[in-house]
N, C-alpha and C. Protein backbone atom coordinates (compact mmCIF):
# COMPACT_ATOMS: atom_id res chain seq x y z
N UNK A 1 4.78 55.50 -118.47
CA UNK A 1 3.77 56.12 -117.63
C UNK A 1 3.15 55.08 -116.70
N UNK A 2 2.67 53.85 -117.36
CA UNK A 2 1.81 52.82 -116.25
C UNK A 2 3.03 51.45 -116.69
N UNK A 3 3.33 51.09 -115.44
CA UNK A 3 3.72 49.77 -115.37
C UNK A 3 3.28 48.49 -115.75
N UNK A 4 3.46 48.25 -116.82
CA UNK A 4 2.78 46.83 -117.38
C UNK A 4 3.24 45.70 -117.28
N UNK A 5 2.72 44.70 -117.70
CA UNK A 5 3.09 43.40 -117.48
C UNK A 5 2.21 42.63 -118.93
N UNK A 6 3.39 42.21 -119.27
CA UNK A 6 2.51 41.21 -120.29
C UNK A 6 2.14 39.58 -119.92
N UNK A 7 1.09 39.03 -120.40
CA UNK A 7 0.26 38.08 -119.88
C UNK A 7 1.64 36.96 -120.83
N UNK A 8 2.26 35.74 -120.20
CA UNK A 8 2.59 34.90 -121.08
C UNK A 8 2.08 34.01 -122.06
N UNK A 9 1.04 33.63 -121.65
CA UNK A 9 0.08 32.99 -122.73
C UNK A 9 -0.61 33.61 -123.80
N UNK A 10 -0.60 35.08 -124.05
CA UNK A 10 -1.59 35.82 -124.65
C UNK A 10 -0.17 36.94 -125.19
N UNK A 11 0.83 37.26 -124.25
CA UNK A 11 1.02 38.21 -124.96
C UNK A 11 0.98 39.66 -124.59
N UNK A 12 -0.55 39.67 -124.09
CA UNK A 12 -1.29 40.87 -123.99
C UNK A 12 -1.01 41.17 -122.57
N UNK A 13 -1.49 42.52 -122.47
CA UNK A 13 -0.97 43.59 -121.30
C UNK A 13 -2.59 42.83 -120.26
N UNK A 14 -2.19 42.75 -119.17
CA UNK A 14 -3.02 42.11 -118.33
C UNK A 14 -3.51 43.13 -117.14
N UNK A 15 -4.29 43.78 -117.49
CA UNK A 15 -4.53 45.37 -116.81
C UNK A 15 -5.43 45.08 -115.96
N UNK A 16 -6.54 43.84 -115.95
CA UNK A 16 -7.19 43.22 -114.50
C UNK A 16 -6.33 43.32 -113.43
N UNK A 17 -5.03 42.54 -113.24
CA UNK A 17 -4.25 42.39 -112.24
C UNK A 17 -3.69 43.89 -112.07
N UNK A 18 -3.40 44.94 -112.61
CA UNK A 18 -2.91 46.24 -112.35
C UNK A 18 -4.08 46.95 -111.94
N UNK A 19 -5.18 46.61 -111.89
CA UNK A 19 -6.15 47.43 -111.70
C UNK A 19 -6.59 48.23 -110.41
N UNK A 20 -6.35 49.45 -109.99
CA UNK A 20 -6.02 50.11 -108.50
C UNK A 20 -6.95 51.17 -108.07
N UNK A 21 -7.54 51.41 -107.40
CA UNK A 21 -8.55 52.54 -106.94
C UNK A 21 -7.49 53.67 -106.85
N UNK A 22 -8.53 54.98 -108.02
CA UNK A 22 -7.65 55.71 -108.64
C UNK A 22 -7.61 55.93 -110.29
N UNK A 23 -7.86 54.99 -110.69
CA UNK A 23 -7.82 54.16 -111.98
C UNK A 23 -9.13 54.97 -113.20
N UNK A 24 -8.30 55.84 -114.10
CA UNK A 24 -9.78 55.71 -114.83
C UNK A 24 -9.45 54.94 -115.66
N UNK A 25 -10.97 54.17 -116.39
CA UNK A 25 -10.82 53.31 -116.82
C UNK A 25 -12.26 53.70 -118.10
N UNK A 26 -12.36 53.54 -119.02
CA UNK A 26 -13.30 53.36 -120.48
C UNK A 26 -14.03 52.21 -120.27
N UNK A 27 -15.58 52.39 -120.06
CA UNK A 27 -16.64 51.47 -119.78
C UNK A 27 -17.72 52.14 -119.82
N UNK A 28 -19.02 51.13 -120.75
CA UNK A 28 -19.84 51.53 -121.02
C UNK A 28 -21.07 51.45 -119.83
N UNK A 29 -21.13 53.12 -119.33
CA UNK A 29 -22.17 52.70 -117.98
C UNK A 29 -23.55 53.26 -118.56
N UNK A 30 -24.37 52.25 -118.30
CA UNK A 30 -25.20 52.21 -118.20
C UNK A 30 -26.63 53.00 -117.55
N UNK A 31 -26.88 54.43 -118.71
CA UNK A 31 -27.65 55.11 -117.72
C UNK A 31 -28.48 55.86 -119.22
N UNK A 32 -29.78 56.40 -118.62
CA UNK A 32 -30.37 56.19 -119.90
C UNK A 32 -29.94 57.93 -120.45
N UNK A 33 -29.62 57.98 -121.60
CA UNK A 33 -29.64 59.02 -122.27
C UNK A 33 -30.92 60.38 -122.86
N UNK A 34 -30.03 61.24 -122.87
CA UNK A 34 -31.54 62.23 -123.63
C UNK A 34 -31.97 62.18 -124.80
N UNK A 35 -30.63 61.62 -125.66
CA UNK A 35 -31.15 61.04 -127.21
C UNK A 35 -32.25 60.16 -127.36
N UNK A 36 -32.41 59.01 -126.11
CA UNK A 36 -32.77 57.97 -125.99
C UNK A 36 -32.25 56.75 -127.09
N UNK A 37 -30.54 56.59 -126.94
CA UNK A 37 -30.15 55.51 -127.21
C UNK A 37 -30.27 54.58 -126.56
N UNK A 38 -30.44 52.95 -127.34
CA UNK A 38 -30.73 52.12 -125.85
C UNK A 38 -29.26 51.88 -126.04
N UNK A 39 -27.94 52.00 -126.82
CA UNK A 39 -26.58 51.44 -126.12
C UNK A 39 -26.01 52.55 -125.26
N UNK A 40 -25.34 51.60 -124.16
CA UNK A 40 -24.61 53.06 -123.20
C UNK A 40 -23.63 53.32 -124.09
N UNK A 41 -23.41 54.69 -123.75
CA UNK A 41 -22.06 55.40 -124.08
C UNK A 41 -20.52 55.38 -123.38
N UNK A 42 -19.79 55.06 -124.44
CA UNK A 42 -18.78 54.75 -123.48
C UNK A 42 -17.83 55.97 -122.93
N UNK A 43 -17.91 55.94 -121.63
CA UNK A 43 -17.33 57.31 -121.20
C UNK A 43 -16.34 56.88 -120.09
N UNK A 44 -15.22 57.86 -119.90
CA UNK A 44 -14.42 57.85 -118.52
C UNK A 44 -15.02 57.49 -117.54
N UNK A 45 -14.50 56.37 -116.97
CA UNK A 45 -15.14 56.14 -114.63
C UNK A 45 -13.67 55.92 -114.03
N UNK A 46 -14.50 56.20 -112.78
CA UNK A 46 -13.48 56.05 -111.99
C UNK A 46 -13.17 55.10 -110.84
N UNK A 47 -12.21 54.35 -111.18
CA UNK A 47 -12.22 52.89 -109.99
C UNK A 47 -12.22 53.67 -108.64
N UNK A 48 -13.23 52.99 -107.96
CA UNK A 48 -13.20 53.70 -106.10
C UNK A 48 -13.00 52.72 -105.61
N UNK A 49 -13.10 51.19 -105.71
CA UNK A 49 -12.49 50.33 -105.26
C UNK A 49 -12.62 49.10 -106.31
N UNK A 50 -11.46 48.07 -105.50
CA UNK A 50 -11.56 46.84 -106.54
C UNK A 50 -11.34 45.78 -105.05
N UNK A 51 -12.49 45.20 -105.39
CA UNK A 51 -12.79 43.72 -104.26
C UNK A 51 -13.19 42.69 -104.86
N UNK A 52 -12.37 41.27 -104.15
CA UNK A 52 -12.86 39.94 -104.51
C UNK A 52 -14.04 39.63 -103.58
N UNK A 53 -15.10 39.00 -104.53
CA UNK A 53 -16.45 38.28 -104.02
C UNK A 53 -16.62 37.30 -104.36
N UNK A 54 -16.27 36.00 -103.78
CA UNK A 54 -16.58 34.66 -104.01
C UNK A 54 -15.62 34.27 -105.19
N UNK A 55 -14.34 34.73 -105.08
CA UNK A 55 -13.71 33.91 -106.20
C UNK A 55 -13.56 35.32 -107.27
N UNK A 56 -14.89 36.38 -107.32
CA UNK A 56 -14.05 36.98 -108.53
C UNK A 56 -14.10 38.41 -108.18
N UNK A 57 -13.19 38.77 -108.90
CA UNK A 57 -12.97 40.59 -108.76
C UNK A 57 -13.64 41.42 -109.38
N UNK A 58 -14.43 42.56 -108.41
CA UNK A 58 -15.12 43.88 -109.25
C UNK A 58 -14.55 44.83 -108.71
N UNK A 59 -14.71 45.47 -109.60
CA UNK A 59 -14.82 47.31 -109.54
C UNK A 59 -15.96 48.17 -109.13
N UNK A 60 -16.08 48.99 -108.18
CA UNK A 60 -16.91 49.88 -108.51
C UNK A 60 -16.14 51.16 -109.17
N UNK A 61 -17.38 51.51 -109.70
CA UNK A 61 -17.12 52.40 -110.77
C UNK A 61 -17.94 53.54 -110.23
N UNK A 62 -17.38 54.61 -110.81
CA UNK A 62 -18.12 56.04 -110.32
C UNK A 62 -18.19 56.87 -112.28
N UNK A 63 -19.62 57.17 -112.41
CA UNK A 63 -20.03 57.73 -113.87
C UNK A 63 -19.29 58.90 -114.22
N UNK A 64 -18.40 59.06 -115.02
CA UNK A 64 -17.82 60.00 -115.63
C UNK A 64 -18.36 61.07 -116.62
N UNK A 65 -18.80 62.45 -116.45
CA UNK A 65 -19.47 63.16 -117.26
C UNK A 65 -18.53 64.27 -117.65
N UNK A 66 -18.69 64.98 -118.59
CA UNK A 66 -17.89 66.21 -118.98
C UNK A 66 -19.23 67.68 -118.72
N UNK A 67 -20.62 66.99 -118.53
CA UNK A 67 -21.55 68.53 -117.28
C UNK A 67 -20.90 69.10 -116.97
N UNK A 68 -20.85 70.23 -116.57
CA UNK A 68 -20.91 71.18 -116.03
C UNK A 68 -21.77 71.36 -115.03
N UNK A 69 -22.89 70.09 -114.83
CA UNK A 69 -24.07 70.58 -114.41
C UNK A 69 -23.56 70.70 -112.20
N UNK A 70 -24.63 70.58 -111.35
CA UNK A 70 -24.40 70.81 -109.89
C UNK A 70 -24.68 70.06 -109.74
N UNK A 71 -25.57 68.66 -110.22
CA UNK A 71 -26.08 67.38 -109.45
C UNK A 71 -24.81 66.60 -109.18
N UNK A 72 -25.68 66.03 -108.25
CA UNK A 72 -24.85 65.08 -107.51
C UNK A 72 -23.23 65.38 -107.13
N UNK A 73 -23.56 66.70 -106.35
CA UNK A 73 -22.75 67.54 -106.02
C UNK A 73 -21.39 67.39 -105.01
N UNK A 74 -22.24 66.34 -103.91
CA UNK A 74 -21.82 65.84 -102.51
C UNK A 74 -21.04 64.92 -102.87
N UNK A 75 -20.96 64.28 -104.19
CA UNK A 75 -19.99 62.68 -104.25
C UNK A 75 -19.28 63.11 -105.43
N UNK A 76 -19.44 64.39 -106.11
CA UNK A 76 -18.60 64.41 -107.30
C UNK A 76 -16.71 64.94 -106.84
N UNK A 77 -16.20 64.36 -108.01
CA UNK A 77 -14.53 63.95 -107.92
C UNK A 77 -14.79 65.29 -109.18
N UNK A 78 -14.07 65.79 -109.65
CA UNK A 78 -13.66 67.08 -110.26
C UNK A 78 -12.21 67.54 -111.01
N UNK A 79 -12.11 67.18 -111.79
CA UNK A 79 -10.38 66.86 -112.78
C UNK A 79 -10.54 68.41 -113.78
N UNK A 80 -10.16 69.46 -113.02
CA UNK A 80 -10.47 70.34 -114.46
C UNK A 80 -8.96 71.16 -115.05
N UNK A 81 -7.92 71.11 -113.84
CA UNK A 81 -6.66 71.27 -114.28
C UNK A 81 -5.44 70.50 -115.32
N UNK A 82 -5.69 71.61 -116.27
CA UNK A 82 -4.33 71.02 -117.43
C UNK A 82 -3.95 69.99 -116.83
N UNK A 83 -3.05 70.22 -115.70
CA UNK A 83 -1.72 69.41 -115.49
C UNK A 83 -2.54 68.44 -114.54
N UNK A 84 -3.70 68.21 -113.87
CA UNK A 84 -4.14 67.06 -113.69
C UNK A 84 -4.94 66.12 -115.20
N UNK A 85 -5.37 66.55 -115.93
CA UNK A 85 -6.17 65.36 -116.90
C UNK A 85 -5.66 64.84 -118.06
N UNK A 86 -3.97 65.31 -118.01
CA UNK A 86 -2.95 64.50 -119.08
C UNK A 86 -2.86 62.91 -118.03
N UNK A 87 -2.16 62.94 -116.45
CA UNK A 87 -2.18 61.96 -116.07
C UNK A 87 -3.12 60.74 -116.15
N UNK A 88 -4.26 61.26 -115.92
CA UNK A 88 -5.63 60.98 -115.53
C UNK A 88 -6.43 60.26 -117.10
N UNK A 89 -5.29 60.93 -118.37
CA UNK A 89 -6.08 60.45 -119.36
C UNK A 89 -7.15 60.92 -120.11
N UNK A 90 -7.56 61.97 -119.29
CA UNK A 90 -8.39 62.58 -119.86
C UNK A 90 -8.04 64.05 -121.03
N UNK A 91 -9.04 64.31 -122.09
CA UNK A 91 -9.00 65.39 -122.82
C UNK A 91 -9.39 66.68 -122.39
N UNK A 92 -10.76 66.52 -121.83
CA UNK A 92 -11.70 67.53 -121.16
C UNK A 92 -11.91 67.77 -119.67
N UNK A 93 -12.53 68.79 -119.28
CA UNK A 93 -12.26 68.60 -117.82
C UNK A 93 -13.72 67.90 -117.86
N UNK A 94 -13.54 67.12 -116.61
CA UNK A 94 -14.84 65.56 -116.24
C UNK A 94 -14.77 65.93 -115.16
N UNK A 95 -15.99 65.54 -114.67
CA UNK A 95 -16.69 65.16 -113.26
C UNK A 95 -16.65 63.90 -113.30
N UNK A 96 -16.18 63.27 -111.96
CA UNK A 96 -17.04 61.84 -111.58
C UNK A 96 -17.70 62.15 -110.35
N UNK A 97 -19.12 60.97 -110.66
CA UNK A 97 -20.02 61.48 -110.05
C UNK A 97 -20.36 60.34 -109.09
N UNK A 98 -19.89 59.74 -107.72
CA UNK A 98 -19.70 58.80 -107.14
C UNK A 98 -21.33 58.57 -106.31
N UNK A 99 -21.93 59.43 -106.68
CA UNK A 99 -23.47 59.00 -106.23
C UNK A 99 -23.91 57.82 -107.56
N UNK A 100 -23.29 57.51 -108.35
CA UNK A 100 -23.81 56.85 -109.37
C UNK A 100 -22.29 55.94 -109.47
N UNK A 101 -22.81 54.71 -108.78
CA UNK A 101 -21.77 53.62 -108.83
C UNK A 101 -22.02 52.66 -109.25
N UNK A 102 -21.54 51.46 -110.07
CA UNK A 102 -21.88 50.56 -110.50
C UNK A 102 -20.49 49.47 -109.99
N UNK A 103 -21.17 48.32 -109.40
CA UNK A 103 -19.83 47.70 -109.02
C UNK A 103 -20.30 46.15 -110.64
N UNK A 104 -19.01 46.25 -111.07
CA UNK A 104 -18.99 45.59 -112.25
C UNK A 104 -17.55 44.46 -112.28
N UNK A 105 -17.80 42.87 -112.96
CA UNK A 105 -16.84 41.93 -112.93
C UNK A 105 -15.71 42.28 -113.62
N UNK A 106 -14.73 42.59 -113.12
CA UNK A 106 -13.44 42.84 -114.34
C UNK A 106 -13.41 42.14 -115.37
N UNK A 107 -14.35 40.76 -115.90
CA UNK A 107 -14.07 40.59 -117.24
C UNK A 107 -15.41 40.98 -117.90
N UNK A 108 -16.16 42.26 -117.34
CA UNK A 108 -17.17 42.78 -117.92
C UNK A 108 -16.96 43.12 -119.35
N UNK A 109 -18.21 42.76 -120.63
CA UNK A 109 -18.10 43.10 -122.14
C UNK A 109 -18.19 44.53 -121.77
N UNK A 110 -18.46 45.46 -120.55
CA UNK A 110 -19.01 46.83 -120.81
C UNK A 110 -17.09 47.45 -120.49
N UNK A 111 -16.34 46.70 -120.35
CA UNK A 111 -15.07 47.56 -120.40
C UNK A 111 -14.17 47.71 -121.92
N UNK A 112 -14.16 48.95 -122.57
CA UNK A 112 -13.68 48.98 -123.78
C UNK A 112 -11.96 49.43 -123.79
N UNK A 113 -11.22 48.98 -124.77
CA UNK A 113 -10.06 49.20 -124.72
C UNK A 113 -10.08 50.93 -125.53
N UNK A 114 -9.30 51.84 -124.25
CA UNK A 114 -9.27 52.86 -125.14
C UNK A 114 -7.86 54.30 -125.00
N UNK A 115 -7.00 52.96 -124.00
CA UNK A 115 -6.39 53.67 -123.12
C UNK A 115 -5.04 53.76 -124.23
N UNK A 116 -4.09 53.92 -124.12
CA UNK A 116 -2.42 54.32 -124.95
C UNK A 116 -2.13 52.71 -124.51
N UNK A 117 -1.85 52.10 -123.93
CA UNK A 117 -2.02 50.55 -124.21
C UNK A 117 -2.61 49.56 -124.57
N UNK A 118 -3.54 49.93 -125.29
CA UNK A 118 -4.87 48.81 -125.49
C UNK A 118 -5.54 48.54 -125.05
N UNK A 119 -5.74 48.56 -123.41
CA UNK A 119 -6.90 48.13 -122.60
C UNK A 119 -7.48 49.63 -122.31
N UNK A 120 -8.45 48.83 -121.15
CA UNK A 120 -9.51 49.64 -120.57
C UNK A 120 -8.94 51.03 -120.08
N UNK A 121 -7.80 50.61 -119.32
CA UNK A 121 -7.05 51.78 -118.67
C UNK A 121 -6.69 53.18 -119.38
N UNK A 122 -7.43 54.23 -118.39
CA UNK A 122 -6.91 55.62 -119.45
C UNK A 122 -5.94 56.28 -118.67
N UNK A 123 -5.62 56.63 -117.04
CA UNK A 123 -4.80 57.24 -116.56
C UNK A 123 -5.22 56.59 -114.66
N UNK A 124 -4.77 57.60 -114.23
CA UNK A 124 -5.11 57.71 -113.16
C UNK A 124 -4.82 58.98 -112.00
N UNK A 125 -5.39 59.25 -111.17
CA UNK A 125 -6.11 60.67 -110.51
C UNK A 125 -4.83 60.63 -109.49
N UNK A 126 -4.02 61.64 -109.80
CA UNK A 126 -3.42 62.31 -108.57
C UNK A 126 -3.73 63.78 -107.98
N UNK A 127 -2.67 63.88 -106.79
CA UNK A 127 -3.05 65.29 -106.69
C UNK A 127 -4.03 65.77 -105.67
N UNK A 128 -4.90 66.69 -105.93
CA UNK A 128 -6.36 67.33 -105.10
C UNK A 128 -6.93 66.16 -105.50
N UNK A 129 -7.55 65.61 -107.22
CA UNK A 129 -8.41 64.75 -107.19
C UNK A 129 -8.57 63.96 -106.88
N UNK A 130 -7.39 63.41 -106.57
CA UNK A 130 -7.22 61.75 -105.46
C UNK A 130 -7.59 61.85 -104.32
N UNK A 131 -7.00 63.24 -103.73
CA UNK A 131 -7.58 63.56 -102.43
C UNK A 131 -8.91 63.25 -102.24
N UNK A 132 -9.73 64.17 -103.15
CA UNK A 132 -11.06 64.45 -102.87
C UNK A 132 -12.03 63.20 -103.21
N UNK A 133 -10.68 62.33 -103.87
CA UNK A 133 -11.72 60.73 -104.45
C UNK A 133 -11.45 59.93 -102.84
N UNK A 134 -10.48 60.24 -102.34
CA UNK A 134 -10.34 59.36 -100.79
C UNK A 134 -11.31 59.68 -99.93
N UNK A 135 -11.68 60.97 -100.04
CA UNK A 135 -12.86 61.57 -99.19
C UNK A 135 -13.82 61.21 -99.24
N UNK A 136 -14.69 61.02 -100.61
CA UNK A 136 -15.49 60.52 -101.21
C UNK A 136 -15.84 58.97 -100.61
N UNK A 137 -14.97 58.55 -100.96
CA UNK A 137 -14.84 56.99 -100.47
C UNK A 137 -14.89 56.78 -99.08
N UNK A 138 -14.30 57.60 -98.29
CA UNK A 138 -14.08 57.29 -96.68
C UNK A 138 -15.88 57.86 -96.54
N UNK A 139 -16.52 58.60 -97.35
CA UNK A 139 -17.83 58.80 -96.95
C UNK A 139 -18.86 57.91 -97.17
N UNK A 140 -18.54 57.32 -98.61
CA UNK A 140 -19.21 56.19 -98.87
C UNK A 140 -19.13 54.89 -97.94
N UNK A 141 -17.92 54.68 -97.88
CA UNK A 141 -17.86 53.19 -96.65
C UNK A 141 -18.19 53.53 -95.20
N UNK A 142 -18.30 54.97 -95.56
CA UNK A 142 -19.15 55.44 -93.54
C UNK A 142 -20.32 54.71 -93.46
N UNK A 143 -21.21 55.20 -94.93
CA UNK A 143 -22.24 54.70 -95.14
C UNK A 143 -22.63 53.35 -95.23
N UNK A 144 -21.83 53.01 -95.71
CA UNK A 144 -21.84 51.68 -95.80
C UNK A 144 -22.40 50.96 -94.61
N UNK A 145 -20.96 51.15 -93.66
CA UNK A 145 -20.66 50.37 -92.52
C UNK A 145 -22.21 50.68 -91.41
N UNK A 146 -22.55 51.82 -91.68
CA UNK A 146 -23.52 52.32 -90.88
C UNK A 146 -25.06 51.69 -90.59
N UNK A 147 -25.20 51.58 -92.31
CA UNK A 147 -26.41 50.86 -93.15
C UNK A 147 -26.22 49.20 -92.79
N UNK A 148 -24.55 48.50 -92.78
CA UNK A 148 -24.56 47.34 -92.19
C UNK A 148 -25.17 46.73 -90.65
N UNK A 149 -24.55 48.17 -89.69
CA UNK A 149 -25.27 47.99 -88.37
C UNK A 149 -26.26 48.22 -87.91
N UNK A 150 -26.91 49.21 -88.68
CA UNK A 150 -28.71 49.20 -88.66
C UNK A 150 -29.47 47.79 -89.20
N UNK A 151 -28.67 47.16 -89.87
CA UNK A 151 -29.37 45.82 -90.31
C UNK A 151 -29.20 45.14 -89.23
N UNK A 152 -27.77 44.87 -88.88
CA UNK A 152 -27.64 43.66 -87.75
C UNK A 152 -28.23 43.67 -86.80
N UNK A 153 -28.28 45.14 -86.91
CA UNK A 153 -29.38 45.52 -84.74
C UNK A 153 -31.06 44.87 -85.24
N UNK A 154 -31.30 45.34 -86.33
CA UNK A 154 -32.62 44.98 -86.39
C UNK A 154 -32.89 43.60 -86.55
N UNK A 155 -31.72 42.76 -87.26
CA UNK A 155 -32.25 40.95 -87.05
C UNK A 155 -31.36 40.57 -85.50
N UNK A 156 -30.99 41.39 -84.91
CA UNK A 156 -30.75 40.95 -83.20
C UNK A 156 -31.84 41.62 -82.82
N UNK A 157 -32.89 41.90 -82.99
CA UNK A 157 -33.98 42.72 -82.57
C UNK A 157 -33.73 43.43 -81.70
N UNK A 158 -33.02 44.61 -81.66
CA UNK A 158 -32.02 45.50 -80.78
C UNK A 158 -32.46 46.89 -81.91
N UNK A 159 -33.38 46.84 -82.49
CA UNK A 159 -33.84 47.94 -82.97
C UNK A 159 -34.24 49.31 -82.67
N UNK A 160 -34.97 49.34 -81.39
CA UNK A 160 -35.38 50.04 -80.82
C UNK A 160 -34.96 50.05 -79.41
N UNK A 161 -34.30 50.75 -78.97
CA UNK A 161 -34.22 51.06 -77.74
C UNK A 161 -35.52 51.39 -76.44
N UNK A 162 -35.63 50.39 -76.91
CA UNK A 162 -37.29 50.57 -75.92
C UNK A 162 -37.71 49.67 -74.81
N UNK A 163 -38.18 49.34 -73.58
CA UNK A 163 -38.42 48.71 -72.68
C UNK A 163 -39.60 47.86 -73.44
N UNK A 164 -39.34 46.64 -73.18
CA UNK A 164 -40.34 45.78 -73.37
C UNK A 164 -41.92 45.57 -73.08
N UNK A 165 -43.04 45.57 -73.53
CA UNK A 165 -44.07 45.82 -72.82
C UNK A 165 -44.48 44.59 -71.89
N UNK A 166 -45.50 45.10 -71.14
CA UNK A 166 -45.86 43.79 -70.13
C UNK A 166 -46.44 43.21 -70.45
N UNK A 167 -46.69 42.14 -69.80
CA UNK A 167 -47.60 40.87 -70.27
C UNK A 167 -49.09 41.48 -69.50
N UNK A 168 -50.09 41.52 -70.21
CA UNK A 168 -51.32 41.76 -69.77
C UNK A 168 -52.52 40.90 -70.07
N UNK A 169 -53.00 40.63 -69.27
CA UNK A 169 -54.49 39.75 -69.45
C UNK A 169 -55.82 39.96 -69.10
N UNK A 170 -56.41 40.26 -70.03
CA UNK A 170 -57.87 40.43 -70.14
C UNK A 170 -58.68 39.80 -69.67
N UNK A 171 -59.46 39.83 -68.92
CA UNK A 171 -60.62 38.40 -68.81
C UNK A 171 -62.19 39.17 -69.37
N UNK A 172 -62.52 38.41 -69.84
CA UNK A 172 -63.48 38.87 -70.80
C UNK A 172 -65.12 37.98 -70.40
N UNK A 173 -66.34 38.58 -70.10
CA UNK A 173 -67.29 37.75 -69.64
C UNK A 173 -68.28 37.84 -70.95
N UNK A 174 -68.80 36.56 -70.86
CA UNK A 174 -69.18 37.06 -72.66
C UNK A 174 -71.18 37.57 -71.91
N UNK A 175 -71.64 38.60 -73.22
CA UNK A 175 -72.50 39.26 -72.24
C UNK A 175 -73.73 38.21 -72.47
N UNK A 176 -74.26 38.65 -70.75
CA UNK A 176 -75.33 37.79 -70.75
C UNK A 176 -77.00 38.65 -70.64
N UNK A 177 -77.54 37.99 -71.21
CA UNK A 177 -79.20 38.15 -71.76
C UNK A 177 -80.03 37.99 -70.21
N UNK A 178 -80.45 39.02 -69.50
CA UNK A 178 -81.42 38.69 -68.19
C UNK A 178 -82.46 39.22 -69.16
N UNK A 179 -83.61 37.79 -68.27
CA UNK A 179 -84.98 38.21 -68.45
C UNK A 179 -85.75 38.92 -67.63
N UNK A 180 -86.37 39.81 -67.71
CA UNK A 180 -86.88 40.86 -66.61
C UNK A 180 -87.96 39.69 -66.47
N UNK A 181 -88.51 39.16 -64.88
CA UNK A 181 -89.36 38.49 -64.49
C UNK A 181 -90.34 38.97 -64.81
N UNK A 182 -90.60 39.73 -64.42
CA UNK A 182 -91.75 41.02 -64.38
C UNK A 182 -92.74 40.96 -65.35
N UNK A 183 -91.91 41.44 -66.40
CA UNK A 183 -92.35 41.12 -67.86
C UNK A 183 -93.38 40.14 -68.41
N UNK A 184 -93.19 39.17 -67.87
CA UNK A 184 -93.72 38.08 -68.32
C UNK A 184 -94.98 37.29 -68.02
């Protein structure tokens, strides 16, 4: 089913380097529960991308739920066909819910081995759900890119499209005290 590679020094299946947007993967995300456990639960996510930063590789991750519920409606990925969630790894039909991303180090303690090879890896999303995970993503990095150029305009101070104001100068007489002659 997944193309492996074993690590020579170890032995072991080296599923960092296979790791592909698409990817679900078993990791404990971090979000608070209704039980109020403080450990996360470890549930299905879904790799939306994998990038090097300074030397090391993360994932973002998108929260995997088996809800039913409507939140987070606009970014959810949706696996509820038989013949999609054998690939995919999954038992139940899941939502991922890509409004809730966590970008995490591939040698994160929060990735658990739970996949038919030993590692993290449980399947991966073809089909409509891949589709609708590309969509997802091409919306997210809209955002992204968007949120990048509203920053740059504002430290080029190109923020506002506005004419500059003029230079104006006041002259100011400071007030003066007359004595009525008269008066006196």
């Amino acid at each position: 089913m997944l193309d492996t590679t074993a690590s020579p020094e170890t032995g072991t299946l080296n599923w960092q380097e296979l790791l592909a947007v698409g990817d679900v993967v078993s990791y404990r995300f971090p979000v608070s529960e209704e039980d109020g456990t403080a450990t996360p639960k470890v549930r299905p996510c879904l790799v939306l991308d994998v990038e090097t930063i300074a030397g090391t590789t993360y994932a973002l991750l998108a929260y995997g739920t088996t809800s039913p519920t409507r939140a987070n409606a606009g970014y959810e990925i949706r696996v509820r066909a038989p013949k999609a969630l054998r690939p995919a790894g999954l038992h139940r039909p899941t939502r991922f819910v890509g409004a809730r991303r966590l970008l995490v180090p591939l040698d994160s303690a929060g990735f658990v081995a739970g996949g038919p090879a030993g590692t993290p890896m449980l399947g991966h999303l073809d089909g409509a759900a891949f589709d609708r995970m590309n969509e997802v993503r091409a919306r997210i990095h809209a955002e992204r890119d968007m949120a990048a150029d509203r920053r740059a305009s504002r430290r080029n101070g190109r923020g506002r499209s506005r004419a500059p104001r003029p230079f104006v100068v006041e002259h100011r007489h400071p007030r003066r005290i007359t004595r009525n002659k008269e008066a006196s």
